[in-house]
PDB file of N, CA and C in Angstrom:
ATOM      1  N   UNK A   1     -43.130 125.315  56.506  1.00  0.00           N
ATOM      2  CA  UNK A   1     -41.923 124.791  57.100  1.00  0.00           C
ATOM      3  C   UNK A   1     -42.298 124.173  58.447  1.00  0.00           C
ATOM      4  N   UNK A   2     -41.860 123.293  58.399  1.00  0.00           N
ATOM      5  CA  UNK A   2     -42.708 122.142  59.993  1.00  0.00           C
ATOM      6  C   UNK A   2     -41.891 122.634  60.844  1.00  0.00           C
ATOM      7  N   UNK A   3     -39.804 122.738  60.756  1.00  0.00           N
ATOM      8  CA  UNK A   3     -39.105 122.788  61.764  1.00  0.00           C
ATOM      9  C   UNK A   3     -38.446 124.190  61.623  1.00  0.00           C
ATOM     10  N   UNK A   4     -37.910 124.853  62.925  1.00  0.00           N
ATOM     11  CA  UNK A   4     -37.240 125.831  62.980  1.00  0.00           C
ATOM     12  C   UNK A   4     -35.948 125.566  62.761  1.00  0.00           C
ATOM     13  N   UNK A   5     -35.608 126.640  61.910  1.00  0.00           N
ATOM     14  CA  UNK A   5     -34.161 126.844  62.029  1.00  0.00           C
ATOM     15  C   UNK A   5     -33.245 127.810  62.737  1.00  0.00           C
ATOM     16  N   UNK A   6     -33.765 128.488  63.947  1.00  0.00           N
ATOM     17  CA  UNK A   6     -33.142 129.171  64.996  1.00  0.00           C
ATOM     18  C   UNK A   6     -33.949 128.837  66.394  1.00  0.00           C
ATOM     19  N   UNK A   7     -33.455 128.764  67.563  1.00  0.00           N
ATOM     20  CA  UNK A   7     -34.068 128.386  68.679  1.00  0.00           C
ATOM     21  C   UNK A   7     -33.214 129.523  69.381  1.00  0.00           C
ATOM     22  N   UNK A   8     -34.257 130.526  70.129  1.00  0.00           N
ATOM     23  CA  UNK A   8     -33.599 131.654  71.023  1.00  0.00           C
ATOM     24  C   UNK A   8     -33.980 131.032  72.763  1.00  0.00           C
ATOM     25  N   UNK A   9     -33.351 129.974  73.488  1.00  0.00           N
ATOM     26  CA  UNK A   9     -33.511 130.254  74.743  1.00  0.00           C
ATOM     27  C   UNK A   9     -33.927 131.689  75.645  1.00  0.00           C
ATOM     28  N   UNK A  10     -35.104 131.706  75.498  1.00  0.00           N
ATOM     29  CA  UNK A  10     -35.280 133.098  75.870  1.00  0.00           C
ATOM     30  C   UNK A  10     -34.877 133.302  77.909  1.00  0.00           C
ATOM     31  N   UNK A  11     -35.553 131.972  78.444  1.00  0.00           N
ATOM     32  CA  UNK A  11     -34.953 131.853  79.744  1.00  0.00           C
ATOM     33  C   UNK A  11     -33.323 132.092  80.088  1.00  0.00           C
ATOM     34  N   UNK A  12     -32.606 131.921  79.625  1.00  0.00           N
ATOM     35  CA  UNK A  12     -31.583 131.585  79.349  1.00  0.00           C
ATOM     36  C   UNK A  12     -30.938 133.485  78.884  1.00  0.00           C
ATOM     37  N   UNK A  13     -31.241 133.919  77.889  1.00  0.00           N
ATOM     38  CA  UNK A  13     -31.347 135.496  77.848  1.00  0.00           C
ATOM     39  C   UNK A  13     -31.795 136.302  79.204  1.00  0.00           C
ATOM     40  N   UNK A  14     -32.678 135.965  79.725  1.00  0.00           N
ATOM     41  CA  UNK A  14     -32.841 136.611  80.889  1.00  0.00           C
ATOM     42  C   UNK A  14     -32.451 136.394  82.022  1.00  0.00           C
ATOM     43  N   UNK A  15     -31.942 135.273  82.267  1.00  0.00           N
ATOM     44  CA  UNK A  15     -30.375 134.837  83.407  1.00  0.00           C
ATOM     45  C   UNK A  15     -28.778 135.816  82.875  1.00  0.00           C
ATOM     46  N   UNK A  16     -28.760 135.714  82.126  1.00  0.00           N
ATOM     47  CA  UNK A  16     -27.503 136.306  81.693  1.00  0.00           C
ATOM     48  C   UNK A  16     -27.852 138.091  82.033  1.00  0.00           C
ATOM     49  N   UNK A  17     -29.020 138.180  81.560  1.00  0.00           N
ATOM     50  CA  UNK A  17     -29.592 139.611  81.753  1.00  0.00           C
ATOM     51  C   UNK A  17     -29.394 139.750  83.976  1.00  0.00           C
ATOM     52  N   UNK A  18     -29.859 138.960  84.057  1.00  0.00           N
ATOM     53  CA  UNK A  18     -30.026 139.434  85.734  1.00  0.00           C
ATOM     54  C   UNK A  18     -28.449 139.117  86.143  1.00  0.00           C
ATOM     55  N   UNK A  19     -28.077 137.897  86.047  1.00  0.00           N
ATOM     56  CA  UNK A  19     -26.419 137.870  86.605  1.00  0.00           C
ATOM     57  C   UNK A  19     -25.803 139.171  86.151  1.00  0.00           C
ATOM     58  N   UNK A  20     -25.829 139.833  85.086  1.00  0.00           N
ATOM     59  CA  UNK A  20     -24.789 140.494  84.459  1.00  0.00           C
ATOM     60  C   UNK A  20     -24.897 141.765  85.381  1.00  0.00           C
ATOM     61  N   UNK A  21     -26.579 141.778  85.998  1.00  0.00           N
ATOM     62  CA  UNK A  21     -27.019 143.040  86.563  1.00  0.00           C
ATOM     63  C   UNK A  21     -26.382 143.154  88.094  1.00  0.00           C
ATOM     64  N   UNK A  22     -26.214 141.661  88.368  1.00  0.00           N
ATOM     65  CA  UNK A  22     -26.492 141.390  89.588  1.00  0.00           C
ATOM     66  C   UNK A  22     -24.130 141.724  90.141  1.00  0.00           C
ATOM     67  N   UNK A  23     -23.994 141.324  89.147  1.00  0.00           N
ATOM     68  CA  UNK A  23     -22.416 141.627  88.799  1.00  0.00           C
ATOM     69  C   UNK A  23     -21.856 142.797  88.867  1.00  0.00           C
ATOM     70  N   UNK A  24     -22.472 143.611  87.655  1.00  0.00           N
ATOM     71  CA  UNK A  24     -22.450 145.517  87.872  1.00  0.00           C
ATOM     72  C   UNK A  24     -22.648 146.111  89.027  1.00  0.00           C
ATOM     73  N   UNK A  25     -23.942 145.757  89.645  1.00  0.00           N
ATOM     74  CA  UNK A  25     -24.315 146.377  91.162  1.00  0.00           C
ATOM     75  C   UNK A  25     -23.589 145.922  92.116  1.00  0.00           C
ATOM     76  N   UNK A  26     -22.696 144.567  91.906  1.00  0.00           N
ATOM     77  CA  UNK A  26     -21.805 144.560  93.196  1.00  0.00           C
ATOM     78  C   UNK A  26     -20.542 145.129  92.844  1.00  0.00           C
ATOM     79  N   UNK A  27     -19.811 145.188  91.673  1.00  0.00           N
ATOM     80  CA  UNK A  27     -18.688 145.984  91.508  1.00  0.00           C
ATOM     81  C   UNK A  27     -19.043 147.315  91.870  1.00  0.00           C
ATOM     82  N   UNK A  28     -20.148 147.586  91.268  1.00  0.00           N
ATOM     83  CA  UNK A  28     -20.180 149.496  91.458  1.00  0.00           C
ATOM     84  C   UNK A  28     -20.185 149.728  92.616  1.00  0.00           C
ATOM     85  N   UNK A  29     -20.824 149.171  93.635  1.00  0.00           N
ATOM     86  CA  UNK A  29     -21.018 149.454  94.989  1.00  0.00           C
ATOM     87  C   UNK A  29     -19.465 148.940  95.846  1.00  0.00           C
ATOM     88  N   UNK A  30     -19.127 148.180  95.284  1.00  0.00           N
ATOM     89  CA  UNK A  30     -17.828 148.356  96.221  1.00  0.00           C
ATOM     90  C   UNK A  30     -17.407 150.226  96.683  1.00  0.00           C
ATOM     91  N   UNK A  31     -17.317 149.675  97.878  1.00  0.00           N
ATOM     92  CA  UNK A  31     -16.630 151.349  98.426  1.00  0.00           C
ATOM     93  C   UNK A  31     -14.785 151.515  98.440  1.00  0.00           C
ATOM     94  N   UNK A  32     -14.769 152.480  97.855  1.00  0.00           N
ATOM     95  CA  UNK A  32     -13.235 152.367  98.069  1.00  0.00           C
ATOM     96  C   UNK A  32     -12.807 152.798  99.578  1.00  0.00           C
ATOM     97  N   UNK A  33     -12.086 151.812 100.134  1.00  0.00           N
ATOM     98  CA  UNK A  33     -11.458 151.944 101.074  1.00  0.00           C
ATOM     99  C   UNK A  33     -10.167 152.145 101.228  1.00  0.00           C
ATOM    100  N   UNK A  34      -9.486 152.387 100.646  1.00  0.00           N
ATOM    101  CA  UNK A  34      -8.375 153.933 100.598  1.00  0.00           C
ATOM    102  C   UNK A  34      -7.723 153.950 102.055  1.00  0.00           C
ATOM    103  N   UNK A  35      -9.038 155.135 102.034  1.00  0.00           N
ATOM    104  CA  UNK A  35      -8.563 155.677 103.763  1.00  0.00           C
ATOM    105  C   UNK A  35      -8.502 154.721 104.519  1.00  0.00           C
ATOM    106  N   UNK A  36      -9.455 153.997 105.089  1.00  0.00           N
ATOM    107  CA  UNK A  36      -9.704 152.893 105.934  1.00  0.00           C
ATOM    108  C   UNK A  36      -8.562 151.480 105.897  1.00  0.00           C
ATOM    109  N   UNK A  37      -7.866 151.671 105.062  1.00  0.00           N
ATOM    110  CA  UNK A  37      -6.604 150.151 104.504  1.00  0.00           C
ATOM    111  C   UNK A  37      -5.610 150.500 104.599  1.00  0.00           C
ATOM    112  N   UNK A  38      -5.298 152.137 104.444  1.00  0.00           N
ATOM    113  CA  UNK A  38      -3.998 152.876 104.335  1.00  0.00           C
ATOM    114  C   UNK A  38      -3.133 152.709 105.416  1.00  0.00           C
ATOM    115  N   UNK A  39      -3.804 153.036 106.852  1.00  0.00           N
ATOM    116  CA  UNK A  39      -2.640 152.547 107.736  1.00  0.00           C
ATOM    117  C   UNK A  39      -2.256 151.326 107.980  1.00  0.00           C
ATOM    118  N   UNK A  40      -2.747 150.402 107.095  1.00  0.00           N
ATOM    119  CA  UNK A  40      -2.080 148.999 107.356  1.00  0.00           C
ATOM    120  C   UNK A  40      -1.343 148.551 106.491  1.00  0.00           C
ATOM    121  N   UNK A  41      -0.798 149.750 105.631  1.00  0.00           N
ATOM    122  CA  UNK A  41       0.134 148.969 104.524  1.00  0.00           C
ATOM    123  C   UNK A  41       1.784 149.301 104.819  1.00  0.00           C
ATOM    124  N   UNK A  42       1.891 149.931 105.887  1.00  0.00           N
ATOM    125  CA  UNK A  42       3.075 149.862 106.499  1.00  0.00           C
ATOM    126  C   UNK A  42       3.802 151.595 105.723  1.00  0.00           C
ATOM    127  N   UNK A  43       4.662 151.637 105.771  1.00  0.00           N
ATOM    128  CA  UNK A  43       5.646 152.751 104.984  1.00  0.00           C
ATOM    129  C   UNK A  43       6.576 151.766 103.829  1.00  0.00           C
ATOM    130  N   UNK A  44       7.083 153.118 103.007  1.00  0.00           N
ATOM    131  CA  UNK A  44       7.700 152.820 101.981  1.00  0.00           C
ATOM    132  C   UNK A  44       7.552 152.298 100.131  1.00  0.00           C
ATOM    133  N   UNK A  45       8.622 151.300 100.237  1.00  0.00           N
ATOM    134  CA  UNK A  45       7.960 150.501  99.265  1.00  0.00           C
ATOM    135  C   UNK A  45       6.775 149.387  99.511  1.00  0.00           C
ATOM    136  N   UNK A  46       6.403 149.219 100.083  1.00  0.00           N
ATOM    137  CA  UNK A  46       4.838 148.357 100.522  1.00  0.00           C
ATOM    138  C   UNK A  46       3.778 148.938 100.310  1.00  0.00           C
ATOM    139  N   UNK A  47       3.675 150.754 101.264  1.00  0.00           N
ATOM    140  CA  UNK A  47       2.398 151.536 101.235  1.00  0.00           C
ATOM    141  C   UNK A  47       2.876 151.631  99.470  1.00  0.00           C
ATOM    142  N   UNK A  48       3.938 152.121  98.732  1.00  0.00           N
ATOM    143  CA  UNK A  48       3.326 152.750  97.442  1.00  0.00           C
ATOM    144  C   UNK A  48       3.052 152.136  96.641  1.00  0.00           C
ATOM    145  N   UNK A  49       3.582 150.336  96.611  1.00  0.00           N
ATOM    146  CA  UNK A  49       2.933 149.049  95.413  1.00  0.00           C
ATOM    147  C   UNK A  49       1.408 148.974  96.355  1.00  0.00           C
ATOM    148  N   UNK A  50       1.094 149.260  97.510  1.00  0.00           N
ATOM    149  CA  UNK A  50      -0.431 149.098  97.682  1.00  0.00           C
ATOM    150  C   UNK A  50      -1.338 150.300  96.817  1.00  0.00           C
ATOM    151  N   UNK A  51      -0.648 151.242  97.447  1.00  0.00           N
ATOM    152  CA  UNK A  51      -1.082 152.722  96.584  1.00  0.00           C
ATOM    153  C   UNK A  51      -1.534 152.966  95.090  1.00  0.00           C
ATOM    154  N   UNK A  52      -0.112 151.707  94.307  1.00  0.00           N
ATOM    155  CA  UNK A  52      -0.696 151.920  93.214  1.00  0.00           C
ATOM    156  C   UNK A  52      -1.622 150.775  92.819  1.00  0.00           C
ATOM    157  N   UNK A  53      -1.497 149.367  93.589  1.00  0.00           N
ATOM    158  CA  UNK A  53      -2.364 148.524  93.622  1.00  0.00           C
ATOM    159  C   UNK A  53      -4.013 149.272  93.659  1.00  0.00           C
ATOM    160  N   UNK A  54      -4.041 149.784  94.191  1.00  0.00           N
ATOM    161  CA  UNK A  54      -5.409 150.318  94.956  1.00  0.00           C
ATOM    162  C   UNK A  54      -5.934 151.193  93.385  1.00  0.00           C
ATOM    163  N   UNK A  55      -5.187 152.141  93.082  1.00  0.00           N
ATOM    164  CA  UNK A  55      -5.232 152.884  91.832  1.00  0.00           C
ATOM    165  C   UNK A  55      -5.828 152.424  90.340  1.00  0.00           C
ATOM    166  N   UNK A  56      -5.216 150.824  90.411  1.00  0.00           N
ATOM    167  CA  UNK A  56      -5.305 150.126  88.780  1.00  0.00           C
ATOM    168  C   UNK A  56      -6.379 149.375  89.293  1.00  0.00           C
ATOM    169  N   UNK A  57      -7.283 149.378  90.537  1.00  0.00           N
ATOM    170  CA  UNK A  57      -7.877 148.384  90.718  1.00  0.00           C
ATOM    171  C   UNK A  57      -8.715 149.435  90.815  1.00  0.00           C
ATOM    172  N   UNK A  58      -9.376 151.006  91.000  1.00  0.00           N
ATOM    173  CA  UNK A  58     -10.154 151.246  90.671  1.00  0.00           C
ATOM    174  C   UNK A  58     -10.623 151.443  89.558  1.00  0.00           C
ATOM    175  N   UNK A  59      -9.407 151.638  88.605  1.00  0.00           N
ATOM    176  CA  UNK A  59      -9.415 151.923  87.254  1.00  0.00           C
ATOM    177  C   UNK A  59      -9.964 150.938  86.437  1.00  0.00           C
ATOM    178  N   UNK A  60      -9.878 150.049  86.872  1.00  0.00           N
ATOM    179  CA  UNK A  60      -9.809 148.424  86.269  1.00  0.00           C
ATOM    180  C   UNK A  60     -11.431 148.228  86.529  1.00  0.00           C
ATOM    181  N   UNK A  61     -12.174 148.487  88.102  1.00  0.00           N
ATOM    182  CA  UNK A  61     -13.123 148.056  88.243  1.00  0.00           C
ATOM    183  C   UNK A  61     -14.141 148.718  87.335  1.00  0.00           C
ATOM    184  N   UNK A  62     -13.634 150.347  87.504  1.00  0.00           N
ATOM    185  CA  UNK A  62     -14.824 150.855  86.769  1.00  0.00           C
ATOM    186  C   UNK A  62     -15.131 150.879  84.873  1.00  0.00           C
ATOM    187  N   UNK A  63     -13.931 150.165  84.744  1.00  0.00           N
ATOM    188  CA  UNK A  63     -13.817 149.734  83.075  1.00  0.00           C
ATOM    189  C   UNK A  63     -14.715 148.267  83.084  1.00  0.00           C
ATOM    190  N   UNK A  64     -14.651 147.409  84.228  1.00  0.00           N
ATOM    191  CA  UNK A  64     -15.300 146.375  84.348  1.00  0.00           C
ATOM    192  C   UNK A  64     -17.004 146.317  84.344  1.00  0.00           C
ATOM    193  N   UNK A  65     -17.009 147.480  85.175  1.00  0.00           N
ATOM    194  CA  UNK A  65     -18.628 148.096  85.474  1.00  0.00           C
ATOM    195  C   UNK A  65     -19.133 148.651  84.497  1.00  0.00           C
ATOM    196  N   UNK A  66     -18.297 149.851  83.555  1.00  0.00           N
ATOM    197  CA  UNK A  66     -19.090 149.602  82.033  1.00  0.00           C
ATOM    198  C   UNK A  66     -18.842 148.550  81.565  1.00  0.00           C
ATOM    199  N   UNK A  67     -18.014 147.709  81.225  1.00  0.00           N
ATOM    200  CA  UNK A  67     -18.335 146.551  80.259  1.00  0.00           C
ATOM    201  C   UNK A  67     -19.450 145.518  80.431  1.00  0.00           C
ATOM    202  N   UNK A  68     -19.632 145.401  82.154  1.00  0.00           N
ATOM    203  CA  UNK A  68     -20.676 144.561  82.157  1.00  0.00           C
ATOM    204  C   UNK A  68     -21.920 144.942  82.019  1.00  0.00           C
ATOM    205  N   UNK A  69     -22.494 146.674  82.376  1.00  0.00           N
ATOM    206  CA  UNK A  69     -23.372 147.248  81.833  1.00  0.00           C
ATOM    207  C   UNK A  69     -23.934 147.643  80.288  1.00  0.00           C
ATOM    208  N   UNK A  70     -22.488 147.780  79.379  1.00  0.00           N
ATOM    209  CA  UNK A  70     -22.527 147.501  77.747  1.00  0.00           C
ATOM    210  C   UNK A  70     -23.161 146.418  77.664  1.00  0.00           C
ATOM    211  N   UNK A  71     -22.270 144.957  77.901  1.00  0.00           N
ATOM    212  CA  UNK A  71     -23.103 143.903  77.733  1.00  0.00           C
ATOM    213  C   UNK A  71     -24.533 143.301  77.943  1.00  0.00           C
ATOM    214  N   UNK A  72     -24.651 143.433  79.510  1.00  0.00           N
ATOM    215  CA  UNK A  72     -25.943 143.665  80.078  1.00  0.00           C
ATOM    216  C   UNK A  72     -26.671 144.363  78.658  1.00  0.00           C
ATOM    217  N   UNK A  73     -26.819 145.468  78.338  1.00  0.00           N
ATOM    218  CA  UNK A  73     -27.410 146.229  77.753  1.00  0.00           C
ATOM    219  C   UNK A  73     -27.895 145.550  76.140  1.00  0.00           C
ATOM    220  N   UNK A  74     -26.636 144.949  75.648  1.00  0.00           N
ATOM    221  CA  UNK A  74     -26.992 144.138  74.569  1.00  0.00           C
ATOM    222  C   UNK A  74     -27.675 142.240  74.656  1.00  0.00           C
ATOM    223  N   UNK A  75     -27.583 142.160  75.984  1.00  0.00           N
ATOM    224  CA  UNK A  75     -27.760 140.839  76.093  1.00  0.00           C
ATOM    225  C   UNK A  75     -29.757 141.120  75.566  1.00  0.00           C
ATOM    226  N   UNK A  76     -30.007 142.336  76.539  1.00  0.00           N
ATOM    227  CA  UNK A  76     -31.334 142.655  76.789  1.00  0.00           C
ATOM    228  C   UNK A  76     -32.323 143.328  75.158  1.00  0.00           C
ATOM    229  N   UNK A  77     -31.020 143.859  74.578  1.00  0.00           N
ATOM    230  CA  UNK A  77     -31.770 144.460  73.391  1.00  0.00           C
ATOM    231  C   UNK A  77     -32.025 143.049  72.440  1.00  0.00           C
ATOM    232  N   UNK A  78     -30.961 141.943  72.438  1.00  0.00           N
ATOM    233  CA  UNK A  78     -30.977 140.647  71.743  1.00  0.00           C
ATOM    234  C   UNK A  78     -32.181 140.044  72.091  1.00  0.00           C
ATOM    235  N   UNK A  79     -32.237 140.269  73.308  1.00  0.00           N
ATOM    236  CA  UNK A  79     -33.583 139.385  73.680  1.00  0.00           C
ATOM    237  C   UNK A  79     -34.605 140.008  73.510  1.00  0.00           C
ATOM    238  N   UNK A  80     -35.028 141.649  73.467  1.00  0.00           N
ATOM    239  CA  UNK A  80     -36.040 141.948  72.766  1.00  0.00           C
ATOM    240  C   UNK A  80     -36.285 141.881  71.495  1.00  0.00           C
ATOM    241  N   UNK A  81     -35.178 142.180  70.499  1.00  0.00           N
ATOM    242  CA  UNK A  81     -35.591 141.915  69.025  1.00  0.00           C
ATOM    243  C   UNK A  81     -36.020 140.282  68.773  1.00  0.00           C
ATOM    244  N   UNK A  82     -35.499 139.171  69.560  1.00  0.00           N
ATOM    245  CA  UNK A  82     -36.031 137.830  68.909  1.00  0.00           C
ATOM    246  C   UNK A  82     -37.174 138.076  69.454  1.00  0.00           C
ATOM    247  N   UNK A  83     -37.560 138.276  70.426  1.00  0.00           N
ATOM    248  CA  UNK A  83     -39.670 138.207  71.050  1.00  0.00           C
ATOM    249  C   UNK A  83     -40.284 139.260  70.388  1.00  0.00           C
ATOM    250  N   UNK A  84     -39.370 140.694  69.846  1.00  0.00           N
ATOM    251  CA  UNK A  84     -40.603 140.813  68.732  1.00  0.00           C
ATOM    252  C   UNK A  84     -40.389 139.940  67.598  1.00  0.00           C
ATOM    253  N   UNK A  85     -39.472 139.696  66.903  1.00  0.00           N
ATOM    254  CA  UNK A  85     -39.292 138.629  65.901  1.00  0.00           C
ATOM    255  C   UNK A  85     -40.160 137.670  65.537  1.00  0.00           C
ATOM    256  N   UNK A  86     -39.936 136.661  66.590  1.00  0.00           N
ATOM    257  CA  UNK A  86     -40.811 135.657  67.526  1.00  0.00           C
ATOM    258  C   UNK A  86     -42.240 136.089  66.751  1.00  0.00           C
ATOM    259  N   UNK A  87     -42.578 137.637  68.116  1.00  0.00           N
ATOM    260  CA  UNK A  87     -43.884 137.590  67.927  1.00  0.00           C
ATOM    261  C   UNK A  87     -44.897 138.060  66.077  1.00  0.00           C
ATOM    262  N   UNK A  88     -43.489 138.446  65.396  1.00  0.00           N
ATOM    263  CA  UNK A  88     -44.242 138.869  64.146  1.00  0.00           C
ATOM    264  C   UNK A  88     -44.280 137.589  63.658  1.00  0.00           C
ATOM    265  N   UNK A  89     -43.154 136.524  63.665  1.00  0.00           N
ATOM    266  CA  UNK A  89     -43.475 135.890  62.827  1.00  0.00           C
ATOM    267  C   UNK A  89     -44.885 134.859  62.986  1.00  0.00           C
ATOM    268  N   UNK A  90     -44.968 134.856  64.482  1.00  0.00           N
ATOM    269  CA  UNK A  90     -46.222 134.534  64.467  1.00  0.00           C
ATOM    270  C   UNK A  90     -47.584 135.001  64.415  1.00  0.00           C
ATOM    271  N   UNK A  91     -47.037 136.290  64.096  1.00  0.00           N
ATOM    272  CA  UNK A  91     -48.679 136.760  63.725  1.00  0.00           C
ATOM    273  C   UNK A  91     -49.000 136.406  62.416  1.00  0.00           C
ATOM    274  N   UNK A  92     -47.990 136.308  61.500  1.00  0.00           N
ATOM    275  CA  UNK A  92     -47.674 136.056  60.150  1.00  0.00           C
ATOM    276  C   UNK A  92     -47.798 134.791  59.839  1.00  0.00           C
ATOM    277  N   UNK A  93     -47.999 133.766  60.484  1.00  0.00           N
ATOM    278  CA  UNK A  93     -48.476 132.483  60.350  1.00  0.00           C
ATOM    279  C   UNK A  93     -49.868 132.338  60.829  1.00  0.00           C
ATOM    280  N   UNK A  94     -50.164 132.855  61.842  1.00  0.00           N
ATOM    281  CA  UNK A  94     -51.716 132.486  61.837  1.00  0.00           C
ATOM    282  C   UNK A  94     -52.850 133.210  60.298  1.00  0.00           C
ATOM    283  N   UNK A  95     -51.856 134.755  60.210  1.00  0.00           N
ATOM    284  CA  UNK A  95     -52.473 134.503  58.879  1.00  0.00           C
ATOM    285  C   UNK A  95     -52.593 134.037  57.712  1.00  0.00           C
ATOM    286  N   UNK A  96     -51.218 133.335  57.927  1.00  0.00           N
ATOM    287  CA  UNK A  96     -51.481 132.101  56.486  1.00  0.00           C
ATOM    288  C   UNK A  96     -52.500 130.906  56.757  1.00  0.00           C
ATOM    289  N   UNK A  97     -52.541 130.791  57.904  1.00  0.00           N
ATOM    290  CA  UNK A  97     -53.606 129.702  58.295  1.00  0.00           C
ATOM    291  C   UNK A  97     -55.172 130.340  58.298  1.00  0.00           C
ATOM    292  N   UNK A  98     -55.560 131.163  58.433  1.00  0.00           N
ATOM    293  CA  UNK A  98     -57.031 131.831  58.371  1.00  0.00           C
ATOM    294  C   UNK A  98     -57.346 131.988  56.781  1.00  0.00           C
ATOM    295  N   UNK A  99     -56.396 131.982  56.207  1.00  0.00           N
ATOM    296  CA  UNK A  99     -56.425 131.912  54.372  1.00  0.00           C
ATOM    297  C   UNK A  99     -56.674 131.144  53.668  1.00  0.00           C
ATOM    298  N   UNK A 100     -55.943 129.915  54.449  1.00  0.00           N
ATOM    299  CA  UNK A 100     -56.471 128.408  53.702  1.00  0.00           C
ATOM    300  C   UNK A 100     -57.571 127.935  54.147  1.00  0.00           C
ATOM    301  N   UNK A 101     -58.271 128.154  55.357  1.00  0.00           N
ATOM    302  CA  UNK A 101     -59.738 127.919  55.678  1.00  0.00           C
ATOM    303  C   UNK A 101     -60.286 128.248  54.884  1.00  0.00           C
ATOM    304  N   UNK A 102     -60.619 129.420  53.629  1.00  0.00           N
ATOM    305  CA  UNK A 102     -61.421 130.114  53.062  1.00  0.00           C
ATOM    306  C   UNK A 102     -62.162 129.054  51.515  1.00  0.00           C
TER     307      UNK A 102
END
């Protein structure tokens, strides 16, 4: 077979791999600042839509931080199975070629 019929950007796998990383580590590291924001949300109804603002947005982030670590995680296993792939199938062609020399 002269041409391929799958092309894995492997560069391209490993950008998605580092952004995705680079994404997780800044959500996770956000610090909650809670304490530090609280006296500026005034009394009442203001402090408790911040209160619960503050609440769905940690909830939210850390559902965000696994998902991008799930992904992350599969972007990286995708890109190892095509380079071993990759690499069997080319071991598997040079030995069809050392065969027909004979």
């Amino acid at each position: 077979m002269s041409g391929s019929d799958l092309t894995v950007d492997y560069e391209f796998l490993n950008d998605c791999e580092r952004q995705l990383s680079n994404l997780r580590t800044t959500f996770k590291n956000i610090e909650n600042r809670r304490d530090d924001m609280e006296k500026h949300w005034g009394a009442g109804n203001i402090a408790d839509a911040m209160s619960d603002f503050v609440d769905n947005w940690d909830d939210y982030r850390t559902r965000l931080v696994e998902g991008l670590e799930s992904t992350g995680k599969l972007v990286a296993e995708t890109r190892k199975s095509f380079e071993s792939l990759d690499h069997k199938l080319a071991e598997q062609g040079k030995g069809k070629h050392r065969g027909k020399g004979r």
